[in-house]
Protein backbone atom coordinates (compact mmCIF):
# COMPACT_ATOMS: atom_id res chain seq x y z
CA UNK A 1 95.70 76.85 100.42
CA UNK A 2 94.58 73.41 100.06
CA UNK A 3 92.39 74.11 97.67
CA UNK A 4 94.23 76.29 95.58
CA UNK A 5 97.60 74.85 95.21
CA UNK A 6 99.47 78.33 93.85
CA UNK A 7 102.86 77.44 92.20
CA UNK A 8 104.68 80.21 94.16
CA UNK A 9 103.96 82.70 97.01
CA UNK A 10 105.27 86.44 97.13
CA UNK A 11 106.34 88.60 99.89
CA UNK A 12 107.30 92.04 100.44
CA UNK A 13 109.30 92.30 103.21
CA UNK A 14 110.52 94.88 105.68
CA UNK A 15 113.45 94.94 108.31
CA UNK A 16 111.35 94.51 111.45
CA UNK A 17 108.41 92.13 109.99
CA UNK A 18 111.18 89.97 108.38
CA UNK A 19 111.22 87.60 111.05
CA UNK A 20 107.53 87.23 110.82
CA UNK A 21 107.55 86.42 107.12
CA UNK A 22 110.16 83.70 107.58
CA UNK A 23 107.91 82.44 110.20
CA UNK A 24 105.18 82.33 107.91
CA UNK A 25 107.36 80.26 104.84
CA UNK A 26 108.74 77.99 106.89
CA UNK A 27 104.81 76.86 107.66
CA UNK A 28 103.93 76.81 104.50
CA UNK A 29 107.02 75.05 103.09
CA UNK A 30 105.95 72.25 105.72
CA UNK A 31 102.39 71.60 104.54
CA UNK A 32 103.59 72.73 101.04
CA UNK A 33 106.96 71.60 100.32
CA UNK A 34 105.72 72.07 96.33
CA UNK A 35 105.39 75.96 96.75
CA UNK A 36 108.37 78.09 95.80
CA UNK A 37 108.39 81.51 97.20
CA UNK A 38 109.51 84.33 96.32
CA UNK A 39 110.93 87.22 98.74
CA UNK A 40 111.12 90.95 97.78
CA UNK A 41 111.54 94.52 99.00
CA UNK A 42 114.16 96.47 101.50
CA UNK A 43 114.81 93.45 103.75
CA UNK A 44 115.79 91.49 100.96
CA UNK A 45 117.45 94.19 99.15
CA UNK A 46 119.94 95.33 102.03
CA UNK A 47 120.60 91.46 103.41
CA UNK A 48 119.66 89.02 100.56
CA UNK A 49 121.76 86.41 101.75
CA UNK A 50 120.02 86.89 104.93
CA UNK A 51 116.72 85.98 103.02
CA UNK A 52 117.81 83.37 101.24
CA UNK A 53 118.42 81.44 103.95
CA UNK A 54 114.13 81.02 104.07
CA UNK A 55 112.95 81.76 100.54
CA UNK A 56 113.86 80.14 96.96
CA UNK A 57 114.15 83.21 95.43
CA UNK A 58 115.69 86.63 96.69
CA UNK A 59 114.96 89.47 94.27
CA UNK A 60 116.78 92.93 94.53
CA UNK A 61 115.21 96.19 94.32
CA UNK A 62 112.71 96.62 91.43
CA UNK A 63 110.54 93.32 91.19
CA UNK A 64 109.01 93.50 87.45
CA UNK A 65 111.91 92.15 84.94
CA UNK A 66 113.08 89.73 88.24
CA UNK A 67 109.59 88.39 88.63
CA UNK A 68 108.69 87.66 84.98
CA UNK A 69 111.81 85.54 84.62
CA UNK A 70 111.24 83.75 87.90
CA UNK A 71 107.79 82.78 87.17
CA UNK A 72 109.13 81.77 83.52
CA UNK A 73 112.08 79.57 84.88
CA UNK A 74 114.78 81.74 83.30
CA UNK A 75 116.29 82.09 86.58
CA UNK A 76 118.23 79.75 89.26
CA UNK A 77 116.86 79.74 92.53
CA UNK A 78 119.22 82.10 95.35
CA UNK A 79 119.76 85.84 94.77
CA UNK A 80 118.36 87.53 91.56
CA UNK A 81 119.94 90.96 91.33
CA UNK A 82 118.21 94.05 89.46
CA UNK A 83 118.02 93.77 85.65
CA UNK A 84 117.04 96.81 83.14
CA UNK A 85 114.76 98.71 85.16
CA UNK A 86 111.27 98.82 83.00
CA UNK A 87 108.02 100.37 82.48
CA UNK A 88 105.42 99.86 84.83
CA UNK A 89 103.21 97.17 83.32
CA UNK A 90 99.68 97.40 82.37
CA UNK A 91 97.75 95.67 85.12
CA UNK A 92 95.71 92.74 84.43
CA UNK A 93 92.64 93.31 86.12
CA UNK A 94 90.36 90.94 84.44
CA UNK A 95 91.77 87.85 85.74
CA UNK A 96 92.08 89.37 89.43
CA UNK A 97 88.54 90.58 89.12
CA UNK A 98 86.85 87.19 87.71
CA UNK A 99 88.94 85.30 90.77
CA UNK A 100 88.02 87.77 93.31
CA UNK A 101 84.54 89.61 92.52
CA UNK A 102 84.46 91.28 95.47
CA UNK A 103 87.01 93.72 94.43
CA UNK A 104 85.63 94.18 91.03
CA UNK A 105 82.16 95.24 92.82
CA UNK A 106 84.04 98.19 94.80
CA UNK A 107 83.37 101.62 93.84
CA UNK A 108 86.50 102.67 94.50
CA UNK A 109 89.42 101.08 92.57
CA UNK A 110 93.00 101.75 93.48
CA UNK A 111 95.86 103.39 91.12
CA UNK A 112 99.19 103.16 90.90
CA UNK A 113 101.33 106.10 88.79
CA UNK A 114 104.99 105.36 90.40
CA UNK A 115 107.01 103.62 91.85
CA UNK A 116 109.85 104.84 94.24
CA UNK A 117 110.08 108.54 95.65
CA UNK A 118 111.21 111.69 94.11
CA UNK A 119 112.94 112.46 97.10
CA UNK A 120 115.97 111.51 98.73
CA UNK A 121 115.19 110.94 102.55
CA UNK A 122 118.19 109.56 104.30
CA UNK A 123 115.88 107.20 106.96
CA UNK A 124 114.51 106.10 104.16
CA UNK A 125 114.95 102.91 101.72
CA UNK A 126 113.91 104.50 98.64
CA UNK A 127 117.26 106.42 99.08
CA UNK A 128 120.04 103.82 100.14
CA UNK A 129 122.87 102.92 98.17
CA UNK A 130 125.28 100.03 97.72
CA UNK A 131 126.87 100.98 101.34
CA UNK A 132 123.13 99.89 103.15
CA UNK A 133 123.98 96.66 101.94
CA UNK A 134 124.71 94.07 104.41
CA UNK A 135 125.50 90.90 103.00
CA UNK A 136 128.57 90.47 101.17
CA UNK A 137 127.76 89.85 97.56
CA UNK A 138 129.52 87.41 94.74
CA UNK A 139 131.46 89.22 92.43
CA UNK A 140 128.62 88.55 89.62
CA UNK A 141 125.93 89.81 91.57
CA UNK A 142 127.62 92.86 92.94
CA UNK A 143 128.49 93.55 89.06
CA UNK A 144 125.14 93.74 88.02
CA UNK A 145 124.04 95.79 90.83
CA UNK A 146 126.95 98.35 89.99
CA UNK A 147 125.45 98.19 86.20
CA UNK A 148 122.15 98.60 87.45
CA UNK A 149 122.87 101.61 90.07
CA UNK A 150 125.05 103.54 86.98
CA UNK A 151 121.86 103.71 84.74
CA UNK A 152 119.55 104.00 87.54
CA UNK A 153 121.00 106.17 90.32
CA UNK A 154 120.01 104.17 93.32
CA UNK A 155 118.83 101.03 94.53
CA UNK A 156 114.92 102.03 93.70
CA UNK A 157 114.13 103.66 90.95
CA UNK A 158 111.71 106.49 90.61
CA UNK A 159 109.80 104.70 87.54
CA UNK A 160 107.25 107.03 86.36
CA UNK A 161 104.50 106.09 84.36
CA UNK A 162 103.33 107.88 81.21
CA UNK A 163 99.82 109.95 81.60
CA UNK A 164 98.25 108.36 78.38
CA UNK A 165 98.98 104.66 80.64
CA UNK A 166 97.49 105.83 83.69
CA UNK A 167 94.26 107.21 81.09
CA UNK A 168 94.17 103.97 79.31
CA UNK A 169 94.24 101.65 82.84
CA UNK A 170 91.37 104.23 84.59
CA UNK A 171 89.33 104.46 80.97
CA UNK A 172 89.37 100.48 80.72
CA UNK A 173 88.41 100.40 84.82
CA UNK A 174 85.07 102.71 83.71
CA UNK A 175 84.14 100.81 81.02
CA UNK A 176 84.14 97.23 82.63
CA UNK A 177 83.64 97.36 86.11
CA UNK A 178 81.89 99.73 88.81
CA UNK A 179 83.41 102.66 89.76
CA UNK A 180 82.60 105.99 91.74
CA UNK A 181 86.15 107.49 92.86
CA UNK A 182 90.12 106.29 92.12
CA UNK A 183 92.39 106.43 94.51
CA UNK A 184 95.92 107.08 93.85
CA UNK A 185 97.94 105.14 96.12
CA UNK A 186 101.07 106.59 95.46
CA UNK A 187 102.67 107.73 98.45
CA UNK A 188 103.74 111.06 96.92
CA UNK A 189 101.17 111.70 94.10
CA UNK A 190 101.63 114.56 91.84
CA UNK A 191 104.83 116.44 92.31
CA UNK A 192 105.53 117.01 88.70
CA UNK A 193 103.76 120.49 88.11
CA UNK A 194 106.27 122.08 85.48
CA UNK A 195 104.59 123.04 82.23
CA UNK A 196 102.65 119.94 80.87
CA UNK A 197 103.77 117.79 83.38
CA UNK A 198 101.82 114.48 85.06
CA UNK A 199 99.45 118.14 86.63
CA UNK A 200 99.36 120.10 83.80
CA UNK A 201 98.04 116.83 82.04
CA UNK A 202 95.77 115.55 84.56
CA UNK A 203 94.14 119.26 84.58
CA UNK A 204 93.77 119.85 81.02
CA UNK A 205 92.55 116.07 79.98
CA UNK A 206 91.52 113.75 82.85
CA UNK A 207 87.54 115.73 83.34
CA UNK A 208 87.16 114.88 79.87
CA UNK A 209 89.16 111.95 79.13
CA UNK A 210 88.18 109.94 82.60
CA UNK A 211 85.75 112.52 84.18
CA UNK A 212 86.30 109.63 87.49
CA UNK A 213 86.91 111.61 91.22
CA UNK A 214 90.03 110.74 92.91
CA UNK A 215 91.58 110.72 96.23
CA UNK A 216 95.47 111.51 96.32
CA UNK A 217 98.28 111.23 98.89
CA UNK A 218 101.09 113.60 99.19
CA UNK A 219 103.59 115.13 101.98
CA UNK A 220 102.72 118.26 103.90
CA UNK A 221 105.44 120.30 102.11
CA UNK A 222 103.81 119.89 99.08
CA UNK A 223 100.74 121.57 99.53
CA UNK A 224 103.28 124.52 100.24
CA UNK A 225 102.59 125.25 96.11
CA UNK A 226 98.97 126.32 95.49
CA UNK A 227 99.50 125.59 91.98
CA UNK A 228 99.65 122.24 93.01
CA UNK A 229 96.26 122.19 94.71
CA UNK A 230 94.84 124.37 92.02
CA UNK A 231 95.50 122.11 89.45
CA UNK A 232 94.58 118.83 91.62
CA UNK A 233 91.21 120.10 92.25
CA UNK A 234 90.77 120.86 88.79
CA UNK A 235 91.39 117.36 87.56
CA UNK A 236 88.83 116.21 89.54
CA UNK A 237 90.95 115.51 93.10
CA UNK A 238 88.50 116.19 95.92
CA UNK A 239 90.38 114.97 98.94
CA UNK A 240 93.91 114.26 100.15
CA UNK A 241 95.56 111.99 102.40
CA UNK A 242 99.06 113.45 104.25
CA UNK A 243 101.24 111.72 107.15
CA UNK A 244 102.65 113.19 110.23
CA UNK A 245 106.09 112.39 110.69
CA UNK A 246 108.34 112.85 113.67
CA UNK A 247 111.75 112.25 113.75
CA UNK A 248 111.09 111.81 118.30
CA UNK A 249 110.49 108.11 119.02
């Protein structure tokens, strides 16, 4: 950290490695007073005035818009609520890869088509509403969040990005850097499977368009649909990863 001096520091945080984080900014805000960080995810989303107690920024929900105007200085520091939710950005690769070469020499590159869940899970965050909220909000903040939820549906999106993106980040991966199998780290990866859906598309055009492996990860229930599988092998998928889940502690 010496060495490298970053302007802010990010975290994602959870209810139940919260207190860990704010461990871990309160030692680097006293060998690095300088740093502002930055504090994101369902911990800071259900009690932002909770994190704000330990981090200069507190952003709500979806991260892209919020971070882009925090690392331009558009923002005060405190609570940043969720503005128009947005495309999933084109990632820059490059500059990660020239700053850490070890990644760019993997053979197998990561992938992200979504964010969010298509499903609705009560247990989970991906599903909670205003009411999971903790904190008591100002009247401006709880505003935009009402804005926000009315366009949206729910505290985190389902943002879905377009199959000619996903072609265009795995074509420009194959062209510049070494790779023998994408993974798709989505945690529910390819439940669209209507008629020339994300499936239907990766079926008909990823062998020739990309012609790369890939390794998926979806729930048990969805394997349910052989068309599913059918049309996931025929894109090229050759393995899957699914969790067991219990509801028994």
């Amino acid at each position: 950290m010496d060495n490298f001096r970053p302007d802010f520091v990010g975290f994602n945080v959870y209810t139940g490695n919260h207190n860990q984080v704010f461990a871990a900014i309160r030692r680097l805000k006293k060998s690095h007073p300088h740093i502002k960080t930055i504090v994101g995810g369902p911990h800071a989303t259900y009690f932002p005035g909770n994190a704000a107690q330990h981090a200069d920024f507190v952003v709500m929900s979806e991260g892209f818009s919020a971070l882009r105007r925090i690392l331009r200085g558009t923002v005060a520091k405190g609570i940043v609520p969720p503005g128009p939710s947005e495309s999933f950005p084109h990632p820059d690769r490059g500059t990660f890869y020239r700053q850490y070469p070890e990644h760019a020499k993997s053979k197998i590159k990561s992938v992200i088509t979504m964010t969010g869940c298509p499903y609705t899970c009560t247990y989970c965050y991906n599903s909670s509403t205003p009411s999971d909220i903790k904190d008591n909000l100002t009247p401006d903040i709880a505003t935009q969040l009402a804005t926000f939820l009315s366009k949206n549906g729910r505290l985190f999106p389902n943002n879905i990005r377009t199959f000619d993106a996903v072609t265009r980040e795995t074509r420009e991966i194959n062209e510049n850097w070494p790779v023998d199998v994408i993974y798709f780290q989505d945690d529910v990866f390819g439940f669209d499977t209507k008629k020339d859906g994300f499936l239907d598309k990766m079926a008909a055009r990823w062998p020739s368009e990309v012609g790369i492996p890939y390794h998926a990860q979806l729930r048990w229930e969805m394997t349910k649909q052989e068309k599913r599988l059918d049309l996931i092998q025929a894109s090229g998928g050759f393995g899957l990863t699914l969790a067991i889940e219990s509801s028994i502690p």
